[in-house]
N, C-alpha and C. Protein backbone atom coordinates (compact mmCIF):
# COMPACT_ATOMS: atom_id res chain seq x y z
N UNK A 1 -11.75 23.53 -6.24
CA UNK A 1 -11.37 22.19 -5.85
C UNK A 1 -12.64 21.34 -5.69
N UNK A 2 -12.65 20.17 -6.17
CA UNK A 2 -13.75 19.25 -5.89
C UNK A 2 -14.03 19.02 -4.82
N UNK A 3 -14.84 18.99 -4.30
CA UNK A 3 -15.14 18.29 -3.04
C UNK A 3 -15.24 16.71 -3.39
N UNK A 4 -14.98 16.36 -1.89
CA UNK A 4 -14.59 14.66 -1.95
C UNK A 4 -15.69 14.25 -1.27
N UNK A 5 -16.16 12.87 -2.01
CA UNK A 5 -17.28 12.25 -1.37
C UNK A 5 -16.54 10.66 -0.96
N UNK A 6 -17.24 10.14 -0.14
CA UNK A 6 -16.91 8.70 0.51
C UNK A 6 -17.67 8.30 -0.91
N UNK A 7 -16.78 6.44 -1.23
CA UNK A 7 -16.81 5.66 -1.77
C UNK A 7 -18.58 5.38 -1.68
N UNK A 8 -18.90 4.51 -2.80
CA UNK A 8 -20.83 4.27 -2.37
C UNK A 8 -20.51 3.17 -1.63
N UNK A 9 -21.66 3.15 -0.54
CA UNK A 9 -21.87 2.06 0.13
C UNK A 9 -21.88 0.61 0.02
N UNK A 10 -22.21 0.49 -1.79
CA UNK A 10 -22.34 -1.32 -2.10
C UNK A 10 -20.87 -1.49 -1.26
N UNK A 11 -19.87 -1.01 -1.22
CA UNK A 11 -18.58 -1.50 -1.09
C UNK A 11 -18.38 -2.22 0.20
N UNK A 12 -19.28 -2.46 1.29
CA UNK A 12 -19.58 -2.76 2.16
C UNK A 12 -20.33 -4.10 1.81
N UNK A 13 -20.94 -3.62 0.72
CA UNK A 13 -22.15 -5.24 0.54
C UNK A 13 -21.08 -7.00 0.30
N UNK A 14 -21.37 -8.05 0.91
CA UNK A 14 -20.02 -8.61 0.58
C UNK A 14 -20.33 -9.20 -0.79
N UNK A 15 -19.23 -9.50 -1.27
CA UNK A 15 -19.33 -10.39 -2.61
C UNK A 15 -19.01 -11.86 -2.41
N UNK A 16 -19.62 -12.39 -3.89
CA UNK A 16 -19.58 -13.77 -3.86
C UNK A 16 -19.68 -13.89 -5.02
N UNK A 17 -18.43 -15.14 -5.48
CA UNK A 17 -18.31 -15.01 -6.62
C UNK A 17 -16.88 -15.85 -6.83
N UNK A 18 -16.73 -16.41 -7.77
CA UNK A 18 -15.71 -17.58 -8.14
C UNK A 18 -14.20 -17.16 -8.25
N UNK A 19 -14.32 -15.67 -8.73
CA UNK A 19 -12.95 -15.22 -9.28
C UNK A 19 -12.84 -13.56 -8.37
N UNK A 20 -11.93 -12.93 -8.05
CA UNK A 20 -11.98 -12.19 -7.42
C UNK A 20 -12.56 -10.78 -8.66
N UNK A 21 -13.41 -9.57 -7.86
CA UNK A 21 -14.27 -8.88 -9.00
C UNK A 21 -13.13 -7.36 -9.02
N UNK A 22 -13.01 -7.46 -10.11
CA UNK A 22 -12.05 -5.91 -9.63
C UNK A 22 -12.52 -4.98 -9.66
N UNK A 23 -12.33 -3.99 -9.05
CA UNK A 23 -12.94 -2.31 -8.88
C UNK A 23 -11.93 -1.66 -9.49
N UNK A 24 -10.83 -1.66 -9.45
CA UNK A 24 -10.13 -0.66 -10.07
C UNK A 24 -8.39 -1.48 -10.34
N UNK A 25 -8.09 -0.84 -11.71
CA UNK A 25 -6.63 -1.40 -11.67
C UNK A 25 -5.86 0.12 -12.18
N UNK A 26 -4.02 0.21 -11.83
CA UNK A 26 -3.73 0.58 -12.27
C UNK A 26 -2.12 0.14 -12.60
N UNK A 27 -1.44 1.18 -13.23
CA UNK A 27 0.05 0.25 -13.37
C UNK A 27 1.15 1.53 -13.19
N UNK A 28 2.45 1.46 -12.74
CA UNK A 28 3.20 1.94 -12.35
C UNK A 28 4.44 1.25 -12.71
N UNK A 29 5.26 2.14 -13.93
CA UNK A 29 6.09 1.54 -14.66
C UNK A 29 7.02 2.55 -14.37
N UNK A 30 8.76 1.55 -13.67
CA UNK A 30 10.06 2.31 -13.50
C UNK A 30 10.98 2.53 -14.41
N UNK A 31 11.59 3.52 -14.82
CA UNK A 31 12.41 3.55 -15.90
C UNK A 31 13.69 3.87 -15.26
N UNK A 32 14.81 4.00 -16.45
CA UNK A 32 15.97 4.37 -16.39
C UNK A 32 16.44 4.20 -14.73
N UNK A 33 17.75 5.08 -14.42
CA UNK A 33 18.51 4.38 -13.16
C UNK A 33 19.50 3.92 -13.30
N UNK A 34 20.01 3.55 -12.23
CA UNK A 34 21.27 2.68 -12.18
C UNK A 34 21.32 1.32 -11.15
N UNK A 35 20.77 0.29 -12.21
CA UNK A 35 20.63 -0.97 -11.53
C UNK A 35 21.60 -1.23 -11.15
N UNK A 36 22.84 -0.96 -11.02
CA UNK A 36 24.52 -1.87 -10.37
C UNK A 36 24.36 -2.09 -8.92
N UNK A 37 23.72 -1.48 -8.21
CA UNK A 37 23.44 -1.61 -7.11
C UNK A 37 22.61 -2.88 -6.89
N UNK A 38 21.79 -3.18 -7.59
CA UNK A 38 20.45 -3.84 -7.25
C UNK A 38 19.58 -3.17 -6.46
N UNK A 39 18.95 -2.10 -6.24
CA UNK A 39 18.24 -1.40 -5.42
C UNK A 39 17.75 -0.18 -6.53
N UNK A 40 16.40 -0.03 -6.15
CA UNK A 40 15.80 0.90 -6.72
C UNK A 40 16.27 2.29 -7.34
N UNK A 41 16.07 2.51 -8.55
CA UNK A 41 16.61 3.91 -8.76
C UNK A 41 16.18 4.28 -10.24
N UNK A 42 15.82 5.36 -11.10
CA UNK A 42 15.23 5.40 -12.06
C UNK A 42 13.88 6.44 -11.36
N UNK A 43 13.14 6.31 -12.55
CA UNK A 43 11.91 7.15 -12.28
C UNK A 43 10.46 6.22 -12.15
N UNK A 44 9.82 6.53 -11.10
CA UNK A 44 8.29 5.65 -11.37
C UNK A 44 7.24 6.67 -11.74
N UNK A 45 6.37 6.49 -12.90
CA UNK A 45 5.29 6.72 -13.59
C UNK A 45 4.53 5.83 -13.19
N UNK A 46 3.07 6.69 -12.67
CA UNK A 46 1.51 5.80 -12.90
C UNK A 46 1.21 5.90 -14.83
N UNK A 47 0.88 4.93 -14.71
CA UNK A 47 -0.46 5.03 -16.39
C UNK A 47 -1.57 6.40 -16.17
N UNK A 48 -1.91 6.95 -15.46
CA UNK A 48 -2.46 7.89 -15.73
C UNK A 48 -1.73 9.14 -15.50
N UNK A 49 -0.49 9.36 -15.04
CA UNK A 49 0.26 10.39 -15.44
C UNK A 49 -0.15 11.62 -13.87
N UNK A 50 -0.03 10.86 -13.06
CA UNK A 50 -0.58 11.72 -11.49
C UNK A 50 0.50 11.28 -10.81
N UNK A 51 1.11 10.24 -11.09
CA UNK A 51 1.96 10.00 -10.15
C UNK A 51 3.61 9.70 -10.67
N UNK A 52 4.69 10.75 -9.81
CA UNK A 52 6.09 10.57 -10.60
C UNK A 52 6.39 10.68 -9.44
N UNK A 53 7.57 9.68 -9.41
CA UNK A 53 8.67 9.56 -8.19
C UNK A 53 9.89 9.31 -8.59
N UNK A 54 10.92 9.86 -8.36
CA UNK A 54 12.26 9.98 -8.08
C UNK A 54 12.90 8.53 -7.47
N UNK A 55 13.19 8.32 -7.44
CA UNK A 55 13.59 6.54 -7.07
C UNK A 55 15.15 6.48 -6.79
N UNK A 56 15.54 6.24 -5.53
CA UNK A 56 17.09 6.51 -5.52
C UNK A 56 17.65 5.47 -3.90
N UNK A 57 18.36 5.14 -4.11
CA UNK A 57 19.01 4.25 -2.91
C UNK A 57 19.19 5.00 -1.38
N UNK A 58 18.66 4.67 -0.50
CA UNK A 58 18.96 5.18 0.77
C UNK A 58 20.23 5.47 1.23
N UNK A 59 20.04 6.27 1.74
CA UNK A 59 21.71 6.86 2.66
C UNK A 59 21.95 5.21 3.60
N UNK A 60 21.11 4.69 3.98
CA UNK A 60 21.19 3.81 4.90
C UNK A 60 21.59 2.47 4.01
N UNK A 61 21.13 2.25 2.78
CA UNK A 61 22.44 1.25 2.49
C UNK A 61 23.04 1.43 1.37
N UNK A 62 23.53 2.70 1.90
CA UNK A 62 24.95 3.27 1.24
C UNK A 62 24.56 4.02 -0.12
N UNK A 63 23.49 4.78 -0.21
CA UNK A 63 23.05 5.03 -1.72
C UNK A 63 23.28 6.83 -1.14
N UNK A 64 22.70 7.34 -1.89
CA UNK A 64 23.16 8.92 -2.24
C UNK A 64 21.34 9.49 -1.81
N UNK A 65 20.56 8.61 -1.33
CA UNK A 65 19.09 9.53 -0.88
C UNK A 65 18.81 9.98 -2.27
N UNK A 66 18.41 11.43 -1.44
CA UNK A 66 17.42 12.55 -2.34
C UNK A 66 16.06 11.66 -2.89
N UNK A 67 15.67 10.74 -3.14
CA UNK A 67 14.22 10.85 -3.58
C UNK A 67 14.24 9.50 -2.67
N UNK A 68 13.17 8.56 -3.17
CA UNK A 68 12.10 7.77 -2.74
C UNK A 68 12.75 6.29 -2.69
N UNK A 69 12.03 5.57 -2.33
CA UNK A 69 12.78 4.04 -2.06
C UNK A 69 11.16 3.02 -2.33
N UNK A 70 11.31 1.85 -2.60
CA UNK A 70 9.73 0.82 -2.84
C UNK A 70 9.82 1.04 -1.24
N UNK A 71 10.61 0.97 -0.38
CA UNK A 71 9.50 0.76 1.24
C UNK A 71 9.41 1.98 1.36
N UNK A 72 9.33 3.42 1.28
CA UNK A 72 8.49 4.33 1.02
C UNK A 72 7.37 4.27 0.19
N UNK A 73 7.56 4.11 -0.64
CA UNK A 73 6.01 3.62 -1.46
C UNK A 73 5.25 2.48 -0.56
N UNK A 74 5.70 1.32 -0.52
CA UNK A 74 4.77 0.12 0.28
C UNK A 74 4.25 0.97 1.77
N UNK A 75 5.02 1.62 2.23
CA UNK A 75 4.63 1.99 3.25
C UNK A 75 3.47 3.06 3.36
N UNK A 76 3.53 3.98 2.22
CA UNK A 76 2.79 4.81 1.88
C UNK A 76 1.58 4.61 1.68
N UNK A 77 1.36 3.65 0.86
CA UNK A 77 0.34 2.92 0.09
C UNK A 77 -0.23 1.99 1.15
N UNK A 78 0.39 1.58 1.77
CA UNK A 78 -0.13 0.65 3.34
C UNK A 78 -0.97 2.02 4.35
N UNK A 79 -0.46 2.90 4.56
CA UNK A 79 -1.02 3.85 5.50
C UNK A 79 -2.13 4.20 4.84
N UNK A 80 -2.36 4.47 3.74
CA UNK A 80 -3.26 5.42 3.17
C UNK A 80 -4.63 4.23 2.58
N UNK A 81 -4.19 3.27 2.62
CA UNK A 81 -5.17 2.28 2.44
C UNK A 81 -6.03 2.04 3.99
N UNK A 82 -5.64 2.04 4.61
CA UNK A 82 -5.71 1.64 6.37
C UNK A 82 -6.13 3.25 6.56
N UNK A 83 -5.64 4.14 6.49
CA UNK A 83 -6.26 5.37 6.65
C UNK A 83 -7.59 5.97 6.31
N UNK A 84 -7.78 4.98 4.76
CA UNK A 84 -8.55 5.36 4.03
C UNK A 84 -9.88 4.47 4.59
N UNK A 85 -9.65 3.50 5.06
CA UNK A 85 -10.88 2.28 5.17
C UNK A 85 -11.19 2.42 6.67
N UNK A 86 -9.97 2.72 7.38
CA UNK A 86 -10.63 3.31 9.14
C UNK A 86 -11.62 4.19 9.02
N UNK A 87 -11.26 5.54 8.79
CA UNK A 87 -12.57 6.73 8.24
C UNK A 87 -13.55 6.06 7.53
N UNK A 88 -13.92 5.31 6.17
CA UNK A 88 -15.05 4.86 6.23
C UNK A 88 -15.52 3.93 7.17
N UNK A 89 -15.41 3.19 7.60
CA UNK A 89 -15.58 2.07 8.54
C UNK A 89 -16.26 3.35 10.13
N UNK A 90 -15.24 4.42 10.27
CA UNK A 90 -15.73 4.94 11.43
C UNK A 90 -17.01 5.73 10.63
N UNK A 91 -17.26 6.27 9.61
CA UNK A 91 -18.31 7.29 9.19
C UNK A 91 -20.01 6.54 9.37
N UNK A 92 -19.22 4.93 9.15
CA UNK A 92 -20.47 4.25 9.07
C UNK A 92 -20.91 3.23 10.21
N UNK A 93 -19.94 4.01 11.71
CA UNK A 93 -20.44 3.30 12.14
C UNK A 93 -20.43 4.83 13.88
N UNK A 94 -20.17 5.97 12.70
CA UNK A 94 -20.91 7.36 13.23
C UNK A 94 -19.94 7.61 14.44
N UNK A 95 -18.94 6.96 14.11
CA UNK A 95 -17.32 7.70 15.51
C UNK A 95 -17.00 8.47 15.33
N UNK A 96 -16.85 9.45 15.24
CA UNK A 96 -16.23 10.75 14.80
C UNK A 96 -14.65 10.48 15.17
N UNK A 97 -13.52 10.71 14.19
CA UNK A 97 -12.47 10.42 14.40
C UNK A 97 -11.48 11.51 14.00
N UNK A 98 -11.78 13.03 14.63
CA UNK A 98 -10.85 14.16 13.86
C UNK A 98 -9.38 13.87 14.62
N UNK A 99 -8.37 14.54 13.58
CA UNK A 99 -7.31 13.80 14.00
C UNK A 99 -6.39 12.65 14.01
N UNK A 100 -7.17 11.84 12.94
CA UNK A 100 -6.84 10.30 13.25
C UNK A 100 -5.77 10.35 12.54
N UNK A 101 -4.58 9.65 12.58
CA UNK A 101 -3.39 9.21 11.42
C UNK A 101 -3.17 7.46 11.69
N UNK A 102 -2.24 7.09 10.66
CA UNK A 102 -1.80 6.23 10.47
C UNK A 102 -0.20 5.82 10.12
N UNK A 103 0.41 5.80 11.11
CA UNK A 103 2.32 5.43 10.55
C UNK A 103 2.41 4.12 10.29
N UNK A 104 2.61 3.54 9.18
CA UNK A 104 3.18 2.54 8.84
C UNK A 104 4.77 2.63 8.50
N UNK A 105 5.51 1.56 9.57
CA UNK A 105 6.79 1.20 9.14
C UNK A 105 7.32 0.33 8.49
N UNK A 106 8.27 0.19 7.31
CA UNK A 106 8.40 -0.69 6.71
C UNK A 106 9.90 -1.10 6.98
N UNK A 107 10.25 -1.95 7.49
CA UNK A 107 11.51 -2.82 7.66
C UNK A 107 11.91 -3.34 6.55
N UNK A 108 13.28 -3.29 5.78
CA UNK A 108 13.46 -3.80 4.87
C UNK A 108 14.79 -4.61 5.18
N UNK A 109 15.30 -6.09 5.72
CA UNK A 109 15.90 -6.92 6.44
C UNK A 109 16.24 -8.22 5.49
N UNK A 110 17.24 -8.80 6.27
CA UNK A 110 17.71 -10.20 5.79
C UNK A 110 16.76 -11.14 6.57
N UNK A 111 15.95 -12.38 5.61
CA UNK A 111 15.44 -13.11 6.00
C UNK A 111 16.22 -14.69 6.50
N UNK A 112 15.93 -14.07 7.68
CA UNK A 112 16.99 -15.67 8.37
C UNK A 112 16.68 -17.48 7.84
N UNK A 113 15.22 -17.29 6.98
CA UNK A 113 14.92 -18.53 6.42
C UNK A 113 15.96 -18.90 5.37
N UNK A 114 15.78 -17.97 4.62
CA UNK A 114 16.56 -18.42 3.22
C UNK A 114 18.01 -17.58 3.02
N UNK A 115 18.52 -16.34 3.96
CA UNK A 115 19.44 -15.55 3.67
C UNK A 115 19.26 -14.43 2.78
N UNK A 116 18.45 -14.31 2.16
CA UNK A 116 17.94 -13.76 1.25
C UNK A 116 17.29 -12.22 2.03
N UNK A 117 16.26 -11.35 1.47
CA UNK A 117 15.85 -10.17 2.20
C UNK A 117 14.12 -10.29 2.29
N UNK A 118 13.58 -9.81 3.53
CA UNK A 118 12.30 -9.91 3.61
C UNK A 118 11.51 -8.24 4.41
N UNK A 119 10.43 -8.39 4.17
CA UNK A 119 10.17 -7.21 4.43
C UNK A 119 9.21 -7.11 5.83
N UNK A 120 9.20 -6.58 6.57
CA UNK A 120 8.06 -6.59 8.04
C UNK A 120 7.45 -4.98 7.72
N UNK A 121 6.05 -5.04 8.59
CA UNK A 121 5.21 -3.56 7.95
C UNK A 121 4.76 -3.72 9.31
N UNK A 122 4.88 -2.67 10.64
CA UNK A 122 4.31 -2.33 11.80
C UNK A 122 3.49 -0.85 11.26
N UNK A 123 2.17 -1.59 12.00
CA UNK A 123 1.13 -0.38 11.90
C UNK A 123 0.38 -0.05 12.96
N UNK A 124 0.82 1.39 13.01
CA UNK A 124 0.30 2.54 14.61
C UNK A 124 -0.97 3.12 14.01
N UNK A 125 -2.17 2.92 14.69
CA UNK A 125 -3.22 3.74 14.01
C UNK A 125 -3.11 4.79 16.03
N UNK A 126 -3.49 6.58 15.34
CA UNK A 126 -3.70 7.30 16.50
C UNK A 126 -5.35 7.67 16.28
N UNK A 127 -6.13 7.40 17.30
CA UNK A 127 -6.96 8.33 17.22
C UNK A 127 -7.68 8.73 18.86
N UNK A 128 -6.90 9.96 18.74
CA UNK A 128 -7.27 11.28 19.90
C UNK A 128 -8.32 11.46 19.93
N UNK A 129 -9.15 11.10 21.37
CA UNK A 129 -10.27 11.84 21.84
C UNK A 129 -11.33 10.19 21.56
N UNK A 130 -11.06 9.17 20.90
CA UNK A 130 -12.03 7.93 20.81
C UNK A 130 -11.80 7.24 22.40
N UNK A 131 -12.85 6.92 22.44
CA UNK A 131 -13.19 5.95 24.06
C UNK A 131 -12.05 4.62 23.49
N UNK A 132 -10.97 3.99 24.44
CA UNK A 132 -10.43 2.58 24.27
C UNK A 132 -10.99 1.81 23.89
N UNK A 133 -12.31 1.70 24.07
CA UNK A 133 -12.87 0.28 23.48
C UNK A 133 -13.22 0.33 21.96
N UNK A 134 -13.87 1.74 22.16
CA UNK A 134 -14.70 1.70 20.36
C UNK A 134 -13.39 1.89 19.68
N UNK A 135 -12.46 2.38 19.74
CA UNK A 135 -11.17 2.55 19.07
C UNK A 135 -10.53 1.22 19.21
N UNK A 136 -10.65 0.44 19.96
CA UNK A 136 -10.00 -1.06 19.53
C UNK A 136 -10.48 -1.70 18.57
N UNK A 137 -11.85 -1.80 19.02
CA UNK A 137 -13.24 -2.44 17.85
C UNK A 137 -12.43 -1.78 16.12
N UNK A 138 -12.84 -0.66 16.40
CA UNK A 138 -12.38 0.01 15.08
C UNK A 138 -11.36 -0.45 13.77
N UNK A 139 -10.50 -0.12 14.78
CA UNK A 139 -8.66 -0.96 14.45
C UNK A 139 -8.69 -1.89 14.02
N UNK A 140 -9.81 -3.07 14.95
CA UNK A 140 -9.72 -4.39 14.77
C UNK A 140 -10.46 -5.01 12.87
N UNK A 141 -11.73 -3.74 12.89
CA UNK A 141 -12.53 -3.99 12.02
C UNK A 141 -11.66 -3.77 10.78
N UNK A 142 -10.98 -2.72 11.01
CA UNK A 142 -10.31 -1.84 9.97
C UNK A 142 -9.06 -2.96 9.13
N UNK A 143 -8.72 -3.67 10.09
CA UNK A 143 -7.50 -5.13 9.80
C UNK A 143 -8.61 -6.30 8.66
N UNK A 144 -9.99 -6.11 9.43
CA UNK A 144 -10.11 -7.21 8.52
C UNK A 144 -10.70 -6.48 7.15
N UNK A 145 -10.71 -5.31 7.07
CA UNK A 145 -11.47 -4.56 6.12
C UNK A 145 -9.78 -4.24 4.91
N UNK A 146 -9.15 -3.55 5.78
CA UNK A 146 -7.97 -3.39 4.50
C UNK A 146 -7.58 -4.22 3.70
N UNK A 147 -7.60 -3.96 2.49
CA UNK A 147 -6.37 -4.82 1.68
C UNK A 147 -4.91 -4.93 1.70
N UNK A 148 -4.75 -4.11 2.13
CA UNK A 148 -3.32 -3.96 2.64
C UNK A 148 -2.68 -4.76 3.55
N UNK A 149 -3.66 -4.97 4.69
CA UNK A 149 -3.30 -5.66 5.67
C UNK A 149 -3.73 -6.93 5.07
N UNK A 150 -4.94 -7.64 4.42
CA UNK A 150 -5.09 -8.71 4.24
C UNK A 150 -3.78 -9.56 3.34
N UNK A 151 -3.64 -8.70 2.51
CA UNK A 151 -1.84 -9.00 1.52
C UNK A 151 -0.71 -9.18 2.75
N UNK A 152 -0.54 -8.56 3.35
CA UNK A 152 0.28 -8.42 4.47
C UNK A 152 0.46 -10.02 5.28
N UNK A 153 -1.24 -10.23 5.71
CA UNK A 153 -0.74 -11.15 6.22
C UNK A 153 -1.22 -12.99 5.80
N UNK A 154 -1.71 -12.21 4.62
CA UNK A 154 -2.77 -13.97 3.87
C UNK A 154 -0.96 -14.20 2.58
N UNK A 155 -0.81 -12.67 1.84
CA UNK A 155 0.06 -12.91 0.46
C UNK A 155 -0.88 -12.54 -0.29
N UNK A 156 -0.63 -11.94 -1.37
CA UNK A 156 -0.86 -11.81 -2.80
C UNK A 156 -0.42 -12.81 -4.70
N UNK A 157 -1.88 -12.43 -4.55
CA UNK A 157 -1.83 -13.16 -6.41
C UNK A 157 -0.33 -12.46 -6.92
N UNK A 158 0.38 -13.03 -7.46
CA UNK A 158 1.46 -12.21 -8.10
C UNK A 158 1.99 -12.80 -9.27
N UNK A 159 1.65 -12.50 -10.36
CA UNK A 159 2.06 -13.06 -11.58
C UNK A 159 3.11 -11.95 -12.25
N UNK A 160 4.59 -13.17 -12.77
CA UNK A 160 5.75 -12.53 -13.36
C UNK A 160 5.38 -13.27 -14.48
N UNK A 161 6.10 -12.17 -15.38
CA UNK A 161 5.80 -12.73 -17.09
C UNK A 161 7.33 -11.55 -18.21
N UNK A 162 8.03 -12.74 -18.39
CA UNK A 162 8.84 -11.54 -19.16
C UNK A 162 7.99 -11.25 -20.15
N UNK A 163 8.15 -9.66 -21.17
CA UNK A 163 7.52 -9.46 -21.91
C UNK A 163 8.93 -9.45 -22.98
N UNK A 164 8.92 -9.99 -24.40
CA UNK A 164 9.39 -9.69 -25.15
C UNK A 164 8.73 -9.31 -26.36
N UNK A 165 9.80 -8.33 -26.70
CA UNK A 165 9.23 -7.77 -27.54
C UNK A 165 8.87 -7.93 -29.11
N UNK A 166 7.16 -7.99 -29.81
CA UNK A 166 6.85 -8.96 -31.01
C UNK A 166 6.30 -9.98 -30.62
N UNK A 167 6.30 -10.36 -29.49
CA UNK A 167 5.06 -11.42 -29.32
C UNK A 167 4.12 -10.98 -28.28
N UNK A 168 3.10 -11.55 -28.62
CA UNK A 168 1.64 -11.26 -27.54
C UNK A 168 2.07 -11.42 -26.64
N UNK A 169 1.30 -10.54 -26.07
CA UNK A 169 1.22 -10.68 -24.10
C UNK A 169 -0.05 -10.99 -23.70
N UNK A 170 0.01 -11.74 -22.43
CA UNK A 170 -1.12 -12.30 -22.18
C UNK A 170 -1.38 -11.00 -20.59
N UNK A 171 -2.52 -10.78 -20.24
CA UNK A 171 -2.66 -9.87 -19.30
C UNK A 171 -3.52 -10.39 -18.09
């Protein structure tokens, strides 16, 4: 097994710069299912072929379970981002944090603005054995450091584009 190294440090250095710089992209395309519901179901594939999920409607609104739901994924992908940037953030600033987790909950609700559905994301960071203060600091740093949380609470670039098929796509 490889051993895992922390990200390099530039990632810390800030940027500046007109257009946002990307480090990494990837894509995650759902297939097949049964849209009658309107709710997730089919299979999700990454582009690099590491990631397959089962995709199926919750017992909770009225679906048959057994695999995965998007607020399992958002939620997933929220913890592990926030998980991932607390530990660096603590390595480099020499806290030792064994033990630490992260539960993110994802609410998936009717939005009383429009009637329509909206989503809320509560996030518990634990970490056993840190002094209250440096563990607030931490947390606090860690909010303005995630992307997760910054999407959460600024919004995201989000561009829809039908693709049909025979003519260019623009990317």
């Amino acid at each position: 097994m490889t051993t895992l190294r922390p990200p390099p440090l530039t990632l810390f250095d800030k940027y500046s710069g007109h257009e946002p710089q990307i480090l990494y992209t990837t894509t995650v395309t759902v297939t097949g299912g049964n849209a009658e519901h309107g709710r997730a179901s089919g299979v999700a594939r990454s582009d690099d072929g590491q990631f397959t999920a089962a995709l199926r409607l919750p017992k909770a609104l009225g679906g048959p379970g057994g695999g995965t739901n998007p607020e399992q994924l958002f939620a997933a992908g929220y913890a592990a981002c926030f998980h991932g940037a607390l530990n660096l953030l603590a390595a480099r600033s020499a806290v030792p944090i064994s033990g630490s987790a992260v539960d993110v909950t994802v609410d998936f609700g009717r939005d009383p603005m429009d009637g329509l559905f909206v989503l809320s994301a509560h996030t518990r960071v634990h970490l056993p054995g840190v002094d209250r203060t440096v563990a607030e600091e931490l947390v606090r740093k860690t909010e303005r450091f995630c992307p997760y949380t910054k999407m959460a609470r600024q919004g995201i670039v989000n561009v829809v584009a039908l693709v049909v098929p025979g003519e260019a796509s623009e990317s």
